[in-house]
Protein backbone atom coordinates (compact mmCIF):
# COMPACT_ATOMS: atom_id res chain seq x y z
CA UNK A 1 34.64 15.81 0.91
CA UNK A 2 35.72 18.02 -2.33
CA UNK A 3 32.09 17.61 -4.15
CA UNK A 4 30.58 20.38 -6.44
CA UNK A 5 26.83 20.14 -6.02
CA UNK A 6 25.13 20.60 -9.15
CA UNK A 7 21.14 21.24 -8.76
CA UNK A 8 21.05 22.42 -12.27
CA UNK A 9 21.18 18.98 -13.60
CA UNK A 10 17.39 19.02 -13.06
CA UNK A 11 17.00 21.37 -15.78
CA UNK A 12 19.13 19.82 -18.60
CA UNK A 13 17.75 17.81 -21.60
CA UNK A 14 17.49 13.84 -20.64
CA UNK A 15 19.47 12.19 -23.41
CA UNK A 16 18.11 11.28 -26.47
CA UNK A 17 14.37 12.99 -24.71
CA UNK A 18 13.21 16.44 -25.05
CA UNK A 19 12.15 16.43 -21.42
CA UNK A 20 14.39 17.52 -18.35
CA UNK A 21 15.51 14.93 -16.00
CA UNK A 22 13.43 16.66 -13.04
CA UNK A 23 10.54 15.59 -15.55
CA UNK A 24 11.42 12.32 -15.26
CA UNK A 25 11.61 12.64 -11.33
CA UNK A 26 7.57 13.99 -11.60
CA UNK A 27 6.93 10.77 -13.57
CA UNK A 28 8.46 8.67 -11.19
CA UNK A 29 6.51 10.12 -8.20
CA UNK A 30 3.01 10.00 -9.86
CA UNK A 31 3.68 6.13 -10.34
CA UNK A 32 4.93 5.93 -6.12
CA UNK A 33 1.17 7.87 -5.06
CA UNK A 34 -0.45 5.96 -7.68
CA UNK A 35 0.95 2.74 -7.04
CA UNK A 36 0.59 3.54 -2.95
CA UNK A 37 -2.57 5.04 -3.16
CA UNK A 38 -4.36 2.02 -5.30
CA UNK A 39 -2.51 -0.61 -2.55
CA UNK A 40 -3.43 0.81 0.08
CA UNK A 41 -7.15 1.51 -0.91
CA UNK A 42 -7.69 -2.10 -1.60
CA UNK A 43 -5.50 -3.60 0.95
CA UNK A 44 -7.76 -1.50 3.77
CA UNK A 45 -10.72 -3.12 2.15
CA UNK A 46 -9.48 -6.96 1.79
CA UNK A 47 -7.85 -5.95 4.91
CA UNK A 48 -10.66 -5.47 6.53
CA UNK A 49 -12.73 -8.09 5.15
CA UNK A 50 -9.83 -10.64 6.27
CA UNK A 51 -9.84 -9.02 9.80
CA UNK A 52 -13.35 -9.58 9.89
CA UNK A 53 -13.42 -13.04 8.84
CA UNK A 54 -10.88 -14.05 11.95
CA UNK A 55 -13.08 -12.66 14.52
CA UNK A 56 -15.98 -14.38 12.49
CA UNK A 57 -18.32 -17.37 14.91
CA UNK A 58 -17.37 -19.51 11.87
CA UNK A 59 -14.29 -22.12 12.27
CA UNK A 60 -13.78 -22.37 8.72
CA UNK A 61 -13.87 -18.26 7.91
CA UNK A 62 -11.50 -18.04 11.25
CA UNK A 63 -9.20 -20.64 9.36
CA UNK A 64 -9.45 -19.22 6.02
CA UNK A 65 -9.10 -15.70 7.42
CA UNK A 66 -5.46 -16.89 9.59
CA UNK A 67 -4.06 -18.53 6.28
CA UNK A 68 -4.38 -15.83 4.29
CA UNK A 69 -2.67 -13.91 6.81
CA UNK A 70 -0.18 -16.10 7.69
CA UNK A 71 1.08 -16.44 3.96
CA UNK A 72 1.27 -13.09 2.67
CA UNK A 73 2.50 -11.53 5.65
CA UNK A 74 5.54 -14.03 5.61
CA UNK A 75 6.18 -14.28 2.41
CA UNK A 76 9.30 -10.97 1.72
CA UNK A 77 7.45 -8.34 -0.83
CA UNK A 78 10.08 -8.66 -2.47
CA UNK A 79 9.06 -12.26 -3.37
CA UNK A 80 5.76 -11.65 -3.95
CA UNK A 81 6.73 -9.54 -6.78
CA UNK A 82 8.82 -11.47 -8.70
CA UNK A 83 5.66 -14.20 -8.22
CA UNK A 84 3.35 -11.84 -9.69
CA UNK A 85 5.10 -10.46 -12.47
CA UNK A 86 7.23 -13.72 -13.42
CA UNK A 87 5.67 -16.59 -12.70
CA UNK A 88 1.85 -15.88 -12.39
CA UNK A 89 1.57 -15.65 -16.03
CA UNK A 90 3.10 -18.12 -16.99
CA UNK A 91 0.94 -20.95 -14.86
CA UNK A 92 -1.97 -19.47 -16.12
CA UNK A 93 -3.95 -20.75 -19.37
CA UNK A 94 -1.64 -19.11 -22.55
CA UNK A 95 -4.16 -16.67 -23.73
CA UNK A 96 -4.71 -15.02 -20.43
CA UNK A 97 -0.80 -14.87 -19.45
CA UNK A 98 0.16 -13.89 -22.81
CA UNK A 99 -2.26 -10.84 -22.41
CA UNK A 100 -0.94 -10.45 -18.46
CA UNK A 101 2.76 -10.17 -20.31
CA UNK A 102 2.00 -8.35 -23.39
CA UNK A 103 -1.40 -6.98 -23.79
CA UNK A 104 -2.19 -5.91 -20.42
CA UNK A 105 -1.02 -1.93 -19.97
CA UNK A 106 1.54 -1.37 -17.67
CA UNK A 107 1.85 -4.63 -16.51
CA UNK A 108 4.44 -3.99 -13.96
CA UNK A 109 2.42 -1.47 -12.59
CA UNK A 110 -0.45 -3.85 -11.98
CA UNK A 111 1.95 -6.67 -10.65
CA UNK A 112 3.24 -4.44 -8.02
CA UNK A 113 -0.07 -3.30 -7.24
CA UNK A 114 -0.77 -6.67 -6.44
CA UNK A 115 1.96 -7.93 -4.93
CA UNK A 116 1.76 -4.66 -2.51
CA UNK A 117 -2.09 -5.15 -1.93
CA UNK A 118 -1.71 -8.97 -0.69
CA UNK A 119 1.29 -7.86 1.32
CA UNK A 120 -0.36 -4.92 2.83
CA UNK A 121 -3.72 -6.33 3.30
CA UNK A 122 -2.25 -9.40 5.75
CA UNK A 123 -0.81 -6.76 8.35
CA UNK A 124 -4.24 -4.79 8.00
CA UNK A 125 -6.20 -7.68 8.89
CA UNK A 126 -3.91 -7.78 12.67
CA UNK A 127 -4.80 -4.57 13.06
CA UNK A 128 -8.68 -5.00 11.76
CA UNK A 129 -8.96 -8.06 14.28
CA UNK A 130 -7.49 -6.38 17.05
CA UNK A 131 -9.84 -3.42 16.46
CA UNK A 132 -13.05 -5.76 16.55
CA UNK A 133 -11.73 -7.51 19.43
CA UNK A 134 -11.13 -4.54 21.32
CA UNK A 135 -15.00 -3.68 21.58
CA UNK A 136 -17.08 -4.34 24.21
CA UNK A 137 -18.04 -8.15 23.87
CA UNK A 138 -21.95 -7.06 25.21
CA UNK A 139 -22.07 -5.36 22.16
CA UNK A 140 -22.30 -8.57 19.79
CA UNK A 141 -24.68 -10.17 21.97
CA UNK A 142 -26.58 -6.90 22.67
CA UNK A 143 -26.66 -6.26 18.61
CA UNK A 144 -27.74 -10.03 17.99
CA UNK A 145 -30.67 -9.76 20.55
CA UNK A 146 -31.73 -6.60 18.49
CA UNK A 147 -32.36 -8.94 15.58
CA UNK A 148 -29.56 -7.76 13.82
CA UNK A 149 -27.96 -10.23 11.40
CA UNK A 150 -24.48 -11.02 11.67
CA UNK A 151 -23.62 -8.84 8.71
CA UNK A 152 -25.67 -5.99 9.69
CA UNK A 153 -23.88 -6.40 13.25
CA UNK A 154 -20.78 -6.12 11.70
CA UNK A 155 -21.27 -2.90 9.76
CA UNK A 156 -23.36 -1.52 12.04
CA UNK A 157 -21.84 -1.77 15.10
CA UNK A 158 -18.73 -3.61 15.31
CA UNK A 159 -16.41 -2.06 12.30
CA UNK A 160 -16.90 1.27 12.68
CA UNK A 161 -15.96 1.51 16.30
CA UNK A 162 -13.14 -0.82 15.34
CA UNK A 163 -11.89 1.83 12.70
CA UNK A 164 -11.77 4.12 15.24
CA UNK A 165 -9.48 2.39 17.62
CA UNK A 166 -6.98 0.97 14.47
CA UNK A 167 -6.52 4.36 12.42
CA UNK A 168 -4.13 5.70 14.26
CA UNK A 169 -1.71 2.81 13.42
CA UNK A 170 -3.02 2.70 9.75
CA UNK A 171 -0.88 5.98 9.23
CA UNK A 172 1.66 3.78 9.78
CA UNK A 173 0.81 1.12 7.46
CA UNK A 174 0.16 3.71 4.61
CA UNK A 175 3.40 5.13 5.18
CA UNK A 176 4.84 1.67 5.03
CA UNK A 177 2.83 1.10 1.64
CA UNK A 178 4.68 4.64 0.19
CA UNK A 179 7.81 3.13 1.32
CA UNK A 180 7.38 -0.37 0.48
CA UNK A 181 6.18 0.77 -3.22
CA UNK A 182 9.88 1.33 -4.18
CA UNK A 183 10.63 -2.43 -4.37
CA UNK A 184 8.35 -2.17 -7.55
CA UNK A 185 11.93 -0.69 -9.40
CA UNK A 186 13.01 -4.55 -9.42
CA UNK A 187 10.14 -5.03 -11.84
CA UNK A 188 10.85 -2.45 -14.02
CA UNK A 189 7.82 -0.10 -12.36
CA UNK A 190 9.71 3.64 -13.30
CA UNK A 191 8.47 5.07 -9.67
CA UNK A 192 10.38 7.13 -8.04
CA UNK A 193 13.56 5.46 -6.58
CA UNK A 194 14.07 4.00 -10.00
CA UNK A 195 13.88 6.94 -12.02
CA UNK A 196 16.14 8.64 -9.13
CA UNK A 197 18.82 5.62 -9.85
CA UNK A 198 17.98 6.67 -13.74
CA UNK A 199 18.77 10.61 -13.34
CA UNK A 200 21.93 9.45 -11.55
CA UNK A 201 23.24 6.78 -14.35
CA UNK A 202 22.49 9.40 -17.20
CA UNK A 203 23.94 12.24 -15.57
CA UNK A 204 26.47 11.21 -13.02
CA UNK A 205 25.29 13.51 -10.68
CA UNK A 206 24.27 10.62 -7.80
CA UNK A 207 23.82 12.87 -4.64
CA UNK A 208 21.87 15.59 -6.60
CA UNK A 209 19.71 12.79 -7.38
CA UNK A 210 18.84 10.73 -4.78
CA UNK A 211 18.97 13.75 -2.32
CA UNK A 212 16.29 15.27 -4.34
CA UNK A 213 14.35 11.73 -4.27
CA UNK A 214 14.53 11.94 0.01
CA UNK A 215 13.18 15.29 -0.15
CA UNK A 216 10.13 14.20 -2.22
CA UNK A 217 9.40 11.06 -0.18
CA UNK A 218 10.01 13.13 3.30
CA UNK A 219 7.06 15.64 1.44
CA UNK A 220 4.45 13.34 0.48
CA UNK A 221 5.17 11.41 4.14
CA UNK A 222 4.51 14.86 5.62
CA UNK A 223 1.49 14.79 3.50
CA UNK A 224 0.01 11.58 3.91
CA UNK A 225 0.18 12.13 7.90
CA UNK A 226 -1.67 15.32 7.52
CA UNK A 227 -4.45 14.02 5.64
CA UNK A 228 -4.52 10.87 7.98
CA UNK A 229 -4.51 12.76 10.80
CA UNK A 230 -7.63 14.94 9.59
CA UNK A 231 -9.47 11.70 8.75
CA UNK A 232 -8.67 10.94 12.32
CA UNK A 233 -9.68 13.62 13.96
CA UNK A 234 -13.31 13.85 11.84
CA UNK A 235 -13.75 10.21 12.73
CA UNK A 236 -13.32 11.13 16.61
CA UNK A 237 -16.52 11.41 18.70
CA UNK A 238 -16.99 14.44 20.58
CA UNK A 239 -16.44 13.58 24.49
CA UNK A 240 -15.37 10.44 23.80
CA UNK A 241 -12.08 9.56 26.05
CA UNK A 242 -9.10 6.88 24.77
């Protein structure tokens, strides 16, 4: 293929901006880690909380725990956008979805943050439920017969054995949530994808751009495994055998 590569596009004036298009490229990837990192923070904690509730003594929490599950999990991300940022506001009382629409800053932003969190969350809670279920079942009763109380049994004993066992797949899922964060682009969220597709509208020079996109999302991969990996390894117990 006769192509002439062009890197120096990166340094031009965007049009009508004084700003360089690789400036827009920085912009776009502080909204992917910001975007990923607030999912993923609160879909490990609702994850969790889910994952606990379907390993719960309780019918009703076991219930309400599995239908969450069941319908975010199934429902495309894709979908779940387009609820969030479309429709949400306008089945809510006017005030509060004219504010969602107008008022609220960066509402896209928030929408996908959403949408990414309820998405996320439901395949955290599998992994949540399978880490409390792999633990010794003498450990609930032993923990019970202590006097602890079922919430105290839970955070005591129970979930932080069971974070052991499931982080190794949560570098997974948080690589998922970086990946996943580029369907925000359909909502008009400028991350980094979208501000890729921009550089390559404006300028013409498509490979340049999204090659230079790849790069960043292989970097901050090769990041976010590194830093999972060290929580990993500090959350490992000396002598302890898999």
């Amino acid at each position: 293929m006769d192509y002439s590569w062009n890197w120096g596009i990166f340094w031009d004036a965007a049009p009508g901006e004084s700003s360089s298009y690789l400036y827009w490229l920085i912009t776009g990837t502080s909204w992917t880690l910001a975007t990923t990192l607030a999912a993923f923070t609160l879909a490990f904690l609702i994850g969790g909380l889910v994952g606990t509730l379907r390993t719960s003594t309780l019918r009703p929490l076991v219930w309400l725990g599995n239908l969450y599950t069941e319908v975010f999990r199934n429902i495309p991300l894709l979908v779940q956008m387009f609820i969030c940022f479309f429709v949400v506001p306008e089945l809510l009382p006017v005030s509060l979805g004219d504010y969602l629409k107008q008022d609220l800053p960066y509402p896209s932003f928030f929408s996908a943050v959403v949408a990414l969190t309820l998405f996320t969350s439901a395949k955290l809670s599998e992994l949540f439920k399978a880490g409390i279920e792999s633990v010794a079942a003498g450990q609930r009763g032993a923990a019970l017969a202590l006097g602890l109380r079922p919430t105290q049994m839970y955070l005591q004993v129970l979930l932080p054995q069971a974070i052991r066992v499931v982080f190794p797949p949560l570098t997974s899922e948080a690589l998922n949530t970086l990946k996943n964060s580029s369907v925000a682009l359909t909502i008009g969220l400028m991350e980094l994808t979208a501000q890729a597709r921009n550089v390559s509208e404006y300028s013409f020079n498509t490979f340049e751009a999204f090659t230079a996109a790849t790069l960043i999302y292989v970097v901050v991969s090769l990041l976010v495994t590194f830093v999972m990996g060290r929580i990993e390894r500090s959350l490992t117990i000396r002598g302890a055998t898999r």
